[in-house]
N, C-alpha and C. Protein backbone atom coordinates (compact mmCIF):
# COMPACT_ATOMS: atom_id res chain seq x y z
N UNK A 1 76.15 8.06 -37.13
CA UNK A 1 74.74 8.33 -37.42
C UNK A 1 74.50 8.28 -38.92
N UNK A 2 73.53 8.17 -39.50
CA UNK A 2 72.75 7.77 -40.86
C UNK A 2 71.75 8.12 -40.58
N UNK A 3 71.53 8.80 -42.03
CA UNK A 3 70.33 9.53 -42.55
C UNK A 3 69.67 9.27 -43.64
N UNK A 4 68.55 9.52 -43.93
CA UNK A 4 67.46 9.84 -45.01
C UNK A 4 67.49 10.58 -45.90
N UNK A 5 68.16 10.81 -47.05
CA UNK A 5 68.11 11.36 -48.51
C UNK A 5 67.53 11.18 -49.73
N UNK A 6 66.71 11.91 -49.58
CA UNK A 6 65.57 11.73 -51.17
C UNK A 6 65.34 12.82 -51.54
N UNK A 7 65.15 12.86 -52.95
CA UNK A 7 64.81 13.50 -53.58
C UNK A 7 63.58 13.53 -54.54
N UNK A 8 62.61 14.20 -54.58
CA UNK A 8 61.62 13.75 -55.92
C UNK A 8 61.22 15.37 -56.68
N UNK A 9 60.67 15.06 -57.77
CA UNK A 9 59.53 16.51 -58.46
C UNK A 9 58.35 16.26 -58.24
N UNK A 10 57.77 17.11 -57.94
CA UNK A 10 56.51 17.55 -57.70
C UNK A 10 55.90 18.86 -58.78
N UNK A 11 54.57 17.81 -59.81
CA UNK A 11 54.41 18.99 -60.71
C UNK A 11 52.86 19.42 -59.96
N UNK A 12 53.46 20.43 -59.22
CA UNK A 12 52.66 21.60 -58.04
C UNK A 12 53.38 22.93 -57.59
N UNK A 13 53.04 23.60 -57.61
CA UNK A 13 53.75 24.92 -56.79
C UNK A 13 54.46 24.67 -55.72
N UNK A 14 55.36 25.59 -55.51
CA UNK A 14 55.89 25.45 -54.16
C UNK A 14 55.31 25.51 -53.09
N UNK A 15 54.59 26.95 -53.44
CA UNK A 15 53.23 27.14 -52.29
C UNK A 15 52.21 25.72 -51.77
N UNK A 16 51.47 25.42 -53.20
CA UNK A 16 51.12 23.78 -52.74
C UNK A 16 51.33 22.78 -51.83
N UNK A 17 52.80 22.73 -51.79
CA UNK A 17 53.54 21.58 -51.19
C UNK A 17 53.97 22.08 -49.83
N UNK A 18 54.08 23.20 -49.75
CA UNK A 18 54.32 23.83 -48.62
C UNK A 18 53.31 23.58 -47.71
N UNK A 19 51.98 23.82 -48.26
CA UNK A 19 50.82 24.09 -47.45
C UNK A 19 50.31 22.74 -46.92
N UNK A 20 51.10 21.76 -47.90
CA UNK A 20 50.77 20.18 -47.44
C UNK A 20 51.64 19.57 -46.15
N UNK A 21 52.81 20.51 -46.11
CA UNK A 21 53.58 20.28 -44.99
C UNK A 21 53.05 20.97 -43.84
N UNK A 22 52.34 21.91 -43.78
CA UNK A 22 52.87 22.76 -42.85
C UNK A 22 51.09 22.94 -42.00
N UNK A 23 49.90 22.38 -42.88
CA UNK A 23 48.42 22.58 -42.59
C UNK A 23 48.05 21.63 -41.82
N UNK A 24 47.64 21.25 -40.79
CA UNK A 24 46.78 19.78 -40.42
C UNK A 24 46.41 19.30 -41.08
N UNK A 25 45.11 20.67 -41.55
CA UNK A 25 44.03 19.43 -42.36
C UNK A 25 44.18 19.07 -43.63
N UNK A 26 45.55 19.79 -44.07
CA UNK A 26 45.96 19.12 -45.35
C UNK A 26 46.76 17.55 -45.50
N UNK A 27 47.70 17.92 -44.26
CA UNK A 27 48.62 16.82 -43.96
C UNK A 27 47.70 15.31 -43.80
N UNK A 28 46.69 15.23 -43.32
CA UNK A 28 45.77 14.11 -43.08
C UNK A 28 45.19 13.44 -44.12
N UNK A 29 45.45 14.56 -45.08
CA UNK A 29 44.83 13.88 -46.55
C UNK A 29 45.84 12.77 -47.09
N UNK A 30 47.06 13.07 -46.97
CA UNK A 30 48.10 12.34 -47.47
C UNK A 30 49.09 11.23 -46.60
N UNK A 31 49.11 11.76 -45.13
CA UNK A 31 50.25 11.38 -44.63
C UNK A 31 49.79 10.64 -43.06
N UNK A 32 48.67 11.08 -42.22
CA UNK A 32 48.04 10.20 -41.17
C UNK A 32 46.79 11.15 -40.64
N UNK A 33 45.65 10.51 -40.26
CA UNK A 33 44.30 10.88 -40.01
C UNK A 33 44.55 11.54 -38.95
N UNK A 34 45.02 11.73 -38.10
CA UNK A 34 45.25 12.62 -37.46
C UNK A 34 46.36 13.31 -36.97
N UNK A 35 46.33 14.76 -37.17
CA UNK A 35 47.47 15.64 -36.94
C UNK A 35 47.23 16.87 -36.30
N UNK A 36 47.97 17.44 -35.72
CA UNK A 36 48.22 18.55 -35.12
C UNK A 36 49.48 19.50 -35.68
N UNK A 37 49.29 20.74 -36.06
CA UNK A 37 50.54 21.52 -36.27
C UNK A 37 50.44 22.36 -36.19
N UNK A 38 51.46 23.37 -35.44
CA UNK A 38 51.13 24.62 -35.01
C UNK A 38 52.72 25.25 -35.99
N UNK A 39 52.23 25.49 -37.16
CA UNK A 39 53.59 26.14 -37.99
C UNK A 39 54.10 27.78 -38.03
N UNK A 40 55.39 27.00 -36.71
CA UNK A 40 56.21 28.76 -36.48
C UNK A 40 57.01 28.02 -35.32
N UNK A 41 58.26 28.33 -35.61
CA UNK A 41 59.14 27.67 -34.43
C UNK A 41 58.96 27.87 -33.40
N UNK A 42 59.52 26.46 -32.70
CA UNK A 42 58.99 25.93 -31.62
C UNK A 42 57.44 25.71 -31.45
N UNK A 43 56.55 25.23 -32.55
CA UNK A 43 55.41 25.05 -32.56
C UNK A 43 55.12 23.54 -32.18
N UNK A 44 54.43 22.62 -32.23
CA UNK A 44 53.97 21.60 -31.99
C UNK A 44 54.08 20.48 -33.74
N UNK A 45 54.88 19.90 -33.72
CA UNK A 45 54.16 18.34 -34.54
C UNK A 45 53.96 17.34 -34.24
N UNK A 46 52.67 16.87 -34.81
CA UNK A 46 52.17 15.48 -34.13
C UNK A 46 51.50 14.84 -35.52
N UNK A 47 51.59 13.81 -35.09
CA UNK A 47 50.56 12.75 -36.27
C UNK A 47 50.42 11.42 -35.87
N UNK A 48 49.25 11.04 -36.06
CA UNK A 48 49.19 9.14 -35.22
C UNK A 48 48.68 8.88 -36.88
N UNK A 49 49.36 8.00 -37.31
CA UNK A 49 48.87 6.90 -38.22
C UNK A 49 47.53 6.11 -38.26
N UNK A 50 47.32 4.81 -38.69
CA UNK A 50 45.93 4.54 -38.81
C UNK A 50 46.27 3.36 -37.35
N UNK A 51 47.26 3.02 -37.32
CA UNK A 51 47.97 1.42 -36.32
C UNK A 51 48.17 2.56 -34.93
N UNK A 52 48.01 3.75 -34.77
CA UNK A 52 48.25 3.85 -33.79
C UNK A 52 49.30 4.90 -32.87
N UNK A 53 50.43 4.77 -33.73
CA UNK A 53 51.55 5.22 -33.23
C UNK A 53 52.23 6.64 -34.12
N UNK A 54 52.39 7.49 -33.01
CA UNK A 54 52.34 8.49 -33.07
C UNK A 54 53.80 9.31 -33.02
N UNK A 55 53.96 10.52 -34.13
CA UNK A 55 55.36 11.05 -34.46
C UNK A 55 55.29 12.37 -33.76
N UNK A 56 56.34 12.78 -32.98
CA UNK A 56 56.14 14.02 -32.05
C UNK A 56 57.30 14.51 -32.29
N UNK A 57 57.18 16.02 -32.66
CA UNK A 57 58.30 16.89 -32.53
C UNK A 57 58.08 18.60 -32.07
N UNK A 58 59.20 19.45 -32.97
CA UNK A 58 58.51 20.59 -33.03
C UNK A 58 59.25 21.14 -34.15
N UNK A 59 58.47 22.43 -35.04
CA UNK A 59 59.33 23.24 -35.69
C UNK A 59 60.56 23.46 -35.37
N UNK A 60 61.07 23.97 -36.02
CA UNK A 60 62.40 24.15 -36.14
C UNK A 60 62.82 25.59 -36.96
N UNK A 61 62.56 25.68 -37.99
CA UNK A 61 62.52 26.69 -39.16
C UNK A 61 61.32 26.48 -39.88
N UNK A 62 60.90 27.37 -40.91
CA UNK A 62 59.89 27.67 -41.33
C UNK A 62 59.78 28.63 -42.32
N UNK A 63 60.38 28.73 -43.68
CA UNK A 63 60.67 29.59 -44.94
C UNK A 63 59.47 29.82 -45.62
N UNK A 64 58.36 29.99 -45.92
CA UNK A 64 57.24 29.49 -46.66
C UNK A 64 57.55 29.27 -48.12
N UNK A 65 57.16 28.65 -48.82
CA UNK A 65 57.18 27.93 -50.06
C UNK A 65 58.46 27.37 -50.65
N UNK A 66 59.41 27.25 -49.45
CA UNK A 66 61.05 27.26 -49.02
C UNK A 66 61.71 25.87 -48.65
N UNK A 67 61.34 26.18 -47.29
CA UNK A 67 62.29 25.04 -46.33
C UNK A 67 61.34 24.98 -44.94
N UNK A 68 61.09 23.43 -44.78
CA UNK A 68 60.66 23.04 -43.12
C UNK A 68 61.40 22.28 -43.21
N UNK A 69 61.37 22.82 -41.63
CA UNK A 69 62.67 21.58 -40.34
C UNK A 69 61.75 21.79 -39.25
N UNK A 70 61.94 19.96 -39.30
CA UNK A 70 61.05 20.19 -37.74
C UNK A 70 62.21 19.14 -37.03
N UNK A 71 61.64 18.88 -35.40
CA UNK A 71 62.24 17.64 -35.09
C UNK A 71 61.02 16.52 -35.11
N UNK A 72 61.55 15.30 -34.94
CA UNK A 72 60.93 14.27 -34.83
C UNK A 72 61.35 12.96 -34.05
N UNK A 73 60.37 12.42 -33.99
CA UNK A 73 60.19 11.13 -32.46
C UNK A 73 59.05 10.10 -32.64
N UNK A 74 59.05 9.18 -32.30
CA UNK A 74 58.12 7.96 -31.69
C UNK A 74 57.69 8.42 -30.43
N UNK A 75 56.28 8.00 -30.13
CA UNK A 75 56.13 8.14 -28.81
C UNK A 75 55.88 6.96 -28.48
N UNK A 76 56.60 5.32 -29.23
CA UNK A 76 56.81 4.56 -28.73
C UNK A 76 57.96 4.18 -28.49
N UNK A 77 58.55 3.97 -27.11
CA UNK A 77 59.35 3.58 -26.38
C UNK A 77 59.83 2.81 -27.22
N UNK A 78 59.73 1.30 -27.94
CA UNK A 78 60.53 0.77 -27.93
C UNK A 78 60.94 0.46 -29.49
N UNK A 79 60.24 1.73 -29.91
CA UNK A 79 61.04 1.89 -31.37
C UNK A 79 62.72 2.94 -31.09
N UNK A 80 62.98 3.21 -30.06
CA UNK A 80 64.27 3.85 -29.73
C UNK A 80 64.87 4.85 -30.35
N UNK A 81 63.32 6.08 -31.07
CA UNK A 81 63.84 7.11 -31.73
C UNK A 81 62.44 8.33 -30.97
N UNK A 82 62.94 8.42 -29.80
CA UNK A 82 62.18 9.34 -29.16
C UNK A 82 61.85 11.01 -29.55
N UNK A 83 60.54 11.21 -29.03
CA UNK A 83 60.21 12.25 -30.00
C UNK A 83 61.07 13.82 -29.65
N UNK A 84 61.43 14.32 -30.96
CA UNK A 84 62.24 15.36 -31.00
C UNK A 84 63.73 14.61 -31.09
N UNK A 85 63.57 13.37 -31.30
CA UNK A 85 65.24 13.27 -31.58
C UNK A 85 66.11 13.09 -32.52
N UNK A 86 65.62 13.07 -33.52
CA UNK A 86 66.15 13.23 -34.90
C UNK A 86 65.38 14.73 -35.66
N UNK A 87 65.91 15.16 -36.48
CA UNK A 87 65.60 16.04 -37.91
C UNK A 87 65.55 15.69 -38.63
N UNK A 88 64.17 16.83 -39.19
CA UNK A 88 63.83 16.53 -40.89
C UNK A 88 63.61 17.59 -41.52
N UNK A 89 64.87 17.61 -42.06
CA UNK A 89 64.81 19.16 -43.41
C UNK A 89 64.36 18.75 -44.86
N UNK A 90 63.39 19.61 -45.22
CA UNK A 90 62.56 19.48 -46.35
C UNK A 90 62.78 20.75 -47.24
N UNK A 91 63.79 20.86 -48.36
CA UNK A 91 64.07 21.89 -48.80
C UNK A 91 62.33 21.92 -50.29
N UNK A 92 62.17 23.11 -50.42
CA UNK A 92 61.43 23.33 -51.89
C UNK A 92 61.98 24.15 -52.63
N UNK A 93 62.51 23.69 -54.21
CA UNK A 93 62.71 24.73 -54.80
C UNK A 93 62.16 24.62 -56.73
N UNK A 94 61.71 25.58 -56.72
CA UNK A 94 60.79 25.78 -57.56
C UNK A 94 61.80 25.14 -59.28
N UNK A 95 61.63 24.83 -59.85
CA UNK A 95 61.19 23.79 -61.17
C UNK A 95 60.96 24.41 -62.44
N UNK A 96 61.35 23.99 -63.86
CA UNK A 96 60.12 24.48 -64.60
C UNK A 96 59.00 23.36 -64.73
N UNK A 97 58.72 22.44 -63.97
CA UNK A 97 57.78 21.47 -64.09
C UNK A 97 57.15 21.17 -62.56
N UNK A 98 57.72 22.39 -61.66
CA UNK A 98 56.52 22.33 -60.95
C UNK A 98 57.80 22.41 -59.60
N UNK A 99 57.97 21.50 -58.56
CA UNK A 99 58.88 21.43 -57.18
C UNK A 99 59.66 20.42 -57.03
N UNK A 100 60.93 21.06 -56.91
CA UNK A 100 61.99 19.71 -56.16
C UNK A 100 61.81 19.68 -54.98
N UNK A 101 61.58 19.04 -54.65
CA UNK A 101 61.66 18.31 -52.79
C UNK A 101 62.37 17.35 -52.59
N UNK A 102 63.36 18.04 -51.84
CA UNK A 102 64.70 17.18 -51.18
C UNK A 102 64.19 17.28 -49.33
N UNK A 103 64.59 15.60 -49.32
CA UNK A 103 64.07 15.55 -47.88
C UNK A 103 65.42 14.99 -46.92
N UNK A 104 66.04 15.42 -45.89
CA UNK A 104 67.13 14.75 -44.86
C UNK A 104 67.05 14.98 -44.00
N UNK A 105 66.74 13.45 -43.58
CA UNK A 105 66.27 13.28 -42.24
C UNK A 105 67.70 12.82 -41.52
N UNK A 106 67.73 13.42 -40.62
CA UNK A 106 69.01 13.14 -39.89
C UNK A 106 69.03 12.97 -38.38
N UNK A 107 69.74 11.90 -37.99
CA UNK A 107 69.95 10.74 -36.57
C UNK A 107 69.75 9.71 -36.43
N UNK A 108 69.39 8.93 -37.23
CA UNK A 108 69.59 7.74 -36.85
C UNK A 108 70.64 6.65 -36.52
N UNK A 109 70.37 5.45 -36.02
CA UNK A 109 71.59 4.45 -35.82
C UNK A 109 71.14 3.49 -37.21
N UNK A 110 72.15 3.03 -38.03
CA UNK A 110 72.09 1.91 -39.02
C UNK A 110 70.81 2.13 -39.42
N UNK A 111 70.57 0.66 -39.15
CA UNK A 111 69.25 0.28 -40.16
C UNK A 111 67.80 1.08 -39.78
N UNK A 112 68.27 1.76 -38.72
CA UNK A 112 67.18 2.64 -38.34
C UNK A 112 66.44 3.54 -39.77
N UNK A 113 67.79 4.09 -39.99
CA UNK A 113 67.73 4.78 -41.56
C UNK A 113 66.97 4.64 -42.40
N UNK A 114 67.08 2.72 -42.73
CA UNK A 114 66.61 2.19 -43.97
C UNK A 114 64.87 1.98 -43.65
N UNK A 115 64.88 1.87 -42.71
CA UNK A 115 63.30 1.78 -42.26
C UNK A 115 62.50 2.92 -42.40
N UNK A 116 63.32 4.26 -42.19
CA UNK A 116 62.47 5.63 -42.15
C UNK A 116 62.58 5.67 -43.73
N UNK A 117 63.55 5.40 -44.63
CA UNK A 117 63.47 5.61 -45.69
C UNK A 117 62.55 4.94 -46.86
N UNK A 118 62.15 3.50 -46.35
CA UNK A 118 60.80 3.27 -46.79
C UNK A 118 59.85 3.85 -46.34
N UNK A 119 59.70 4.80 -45.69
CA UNK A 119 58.27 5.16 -44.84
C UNK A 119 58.31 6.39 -45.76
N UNK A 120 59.55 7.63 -45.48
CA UNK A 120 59.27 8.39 -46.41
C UNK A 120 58.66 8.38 -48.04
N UNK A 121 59.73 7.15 -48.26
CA UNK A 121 59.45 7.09 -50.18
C UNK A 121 57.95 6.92 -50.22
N UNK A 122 56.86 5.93 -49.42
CA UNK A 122 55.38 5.95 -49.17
C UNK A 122 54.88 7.64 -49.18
N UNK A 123 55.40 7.98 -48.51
CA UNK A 123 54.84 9.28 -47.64
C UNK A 123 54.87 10.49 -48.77
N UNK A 124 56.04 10.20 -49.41
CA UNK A 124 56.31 11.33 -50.21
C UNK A 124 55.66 11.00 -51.37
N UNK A 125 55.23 10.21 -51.79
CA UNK A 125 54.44 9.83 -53.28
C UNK A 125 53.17 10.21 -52.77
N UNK A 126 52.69 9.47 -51.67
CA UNK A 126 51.61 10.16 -51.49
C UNK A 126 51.07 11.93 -51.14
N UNK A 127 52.22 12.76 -50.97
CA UNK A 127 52.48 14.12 -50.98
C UNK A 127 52.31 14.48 -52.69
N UNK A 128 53.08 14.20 -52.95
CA UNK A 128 53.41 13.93 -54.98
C UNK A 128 51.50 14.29 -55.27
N UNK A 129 50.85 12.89 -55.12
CA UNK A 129 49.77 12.79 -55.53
C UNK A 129 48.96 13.62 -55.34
N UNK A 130 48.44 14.06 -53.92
CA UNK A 130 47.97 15.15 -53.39
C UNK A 130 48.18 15.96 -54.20
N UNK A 131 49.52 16.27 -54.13
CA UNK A 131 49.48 17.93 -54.46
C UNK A 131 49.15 18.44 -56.04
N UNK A 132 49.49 16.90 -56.71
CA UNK A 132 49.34 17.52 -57.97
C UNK A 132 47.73 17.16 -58.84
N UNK A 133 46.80 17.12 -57.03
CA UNK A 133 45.33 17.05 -57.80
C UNK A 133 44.49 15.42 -57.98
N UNK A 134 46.06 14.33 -57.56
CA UNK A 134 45.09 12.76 -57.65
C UNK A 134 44.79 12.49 -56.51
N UNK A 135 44.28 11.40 -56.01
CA UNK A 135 43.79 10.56 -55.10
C UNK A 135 44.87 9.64 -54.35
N UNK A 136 45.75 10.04 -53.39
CA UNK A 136 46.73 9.32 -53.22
C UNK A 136 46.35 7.74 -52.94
N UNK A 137 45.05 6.89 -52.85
CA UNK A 137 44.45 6.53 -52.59
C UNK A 137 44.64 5.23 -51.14
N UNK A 138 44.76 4.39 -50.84
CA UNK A 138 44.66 3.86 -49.31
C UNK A 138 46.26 3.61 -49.21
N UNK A 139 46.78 4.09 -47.97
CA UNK A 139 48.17 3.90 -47.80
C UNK A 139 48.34 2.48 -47.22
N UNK A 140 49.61 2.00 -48.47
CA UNK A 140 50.00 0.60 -48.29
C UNK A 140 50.47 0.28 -46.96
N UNK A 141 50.61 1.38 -46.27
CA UNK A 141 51.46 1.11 -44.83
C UNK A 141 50.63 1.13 -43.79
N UNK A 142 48.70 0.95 -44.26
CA UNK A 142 48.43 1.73 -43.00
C UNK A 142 47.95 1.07 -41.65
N UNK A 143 48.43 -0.81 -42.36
CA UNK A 143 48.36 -1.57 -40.98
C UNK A 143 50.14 -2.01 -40.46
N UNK A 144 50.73 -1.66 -41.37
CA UNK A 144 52.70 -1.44 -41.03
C UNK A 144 52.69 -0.59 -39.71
N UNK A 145 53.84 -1.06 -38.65
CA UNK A 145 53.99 -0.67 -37.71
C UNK A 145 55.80 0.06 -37.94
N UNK A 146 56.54 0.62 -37.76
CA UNK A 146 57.84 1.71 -37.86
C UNK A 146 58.20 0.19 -36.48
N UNK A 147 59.90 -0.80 -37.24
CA UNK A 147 60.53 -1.79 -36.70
C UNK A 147 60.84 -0.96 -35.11
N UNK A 148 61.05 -1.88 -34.01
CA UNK A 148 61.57 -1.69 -32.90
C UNK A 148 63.05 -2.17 -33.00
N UNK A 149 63.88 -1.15 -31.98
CA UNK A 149 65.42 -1.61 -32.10
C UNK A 149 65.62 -3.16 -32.23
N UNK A 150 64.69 -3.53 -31.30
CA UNK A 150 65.02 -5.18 -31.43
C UNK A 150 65.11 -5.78 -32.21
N UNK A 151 64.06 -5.59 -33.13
CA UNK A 151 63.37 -6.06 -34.60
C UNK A 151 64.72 -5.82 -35.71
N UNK A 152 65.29 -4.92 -35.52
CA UNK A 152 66.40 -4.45 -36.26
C UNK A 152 67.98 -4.82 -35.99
N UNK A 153 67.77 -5.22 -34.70
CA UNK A 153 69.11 -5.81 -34.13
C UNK A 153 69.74 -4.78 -33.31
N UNK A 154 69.73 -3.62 -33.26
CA UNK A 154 70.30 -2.68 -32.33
C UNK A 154 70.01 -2.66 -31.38
């Protein structure tokens, strides 16, 4: 299995960034128009993009201005990463220039990896922006569809 490791700063509070993870109606500003989150383990995550396709999991842990882990999934079949079947730990720790956010996402097969890891590096700049007050402005991904095993060779 292969995973997702990034790291970035965020000049925002911890609290900030937290609240961007963990709010609906914050999360929509940055990351997909529509979301659902019910933050407290075993709560509900959901989000459909602008194309359609939709990421399903649930809490996991929940530190505030700390650490989220949720799980995560496709609820398309034939992207072959069904929902709740991988993890994503999102550590925060406070900076003198504001938040480190380390993100590892963990389960995937091969190149599965490299695909979530362009999605994050998108995802997380546009978190970046948000939080620290700009306009993340139209996401480059938001007619990109997340490759199917096929597409990838697995």
């Amino acid at each position: 299995m292969k995973l997702v490791d990034t790291t970035i700063t965020i000049t925002a509070d911890p609290s900030e960034v937290y609240a961007l993870l963990t709010q609906a109606e914050l999360l929509v500003e940055w990351m997909a128009p529509i979301a659902s989150l019910d933050a407290r383990p075993g709560g509900e995550v959901s989000w459909t993009h602008h194309n359609g396709d939709t990421v399903r999991g649930e809490f996991v842990e929940l530190v505030p201005d700390r650490r989220v882990v949720f799980t995560y999934g496709w609820e398309r079949t034939d992207v072959g990463v069904p929902p709740g079947s991988t993890v994503v730990e999102i550590d925060l720790r406070p900076v003198p220039t504001g938040t480190e956010l380390r993100l590892v996402h963990r389960g995937f097969e091969g190149p599965m990896a490299d695909a979530h890891s362009g999605g994050w590096a998108n995802y997380l700049a546009r978190l970046a922006a948000r939080a620290e007050g700009r306009d993340p402005g139209p996401d480059p991904l938001v007619s990109g569809r997340v490759p199917t095993r096929a597409e990838l060779g697995l």
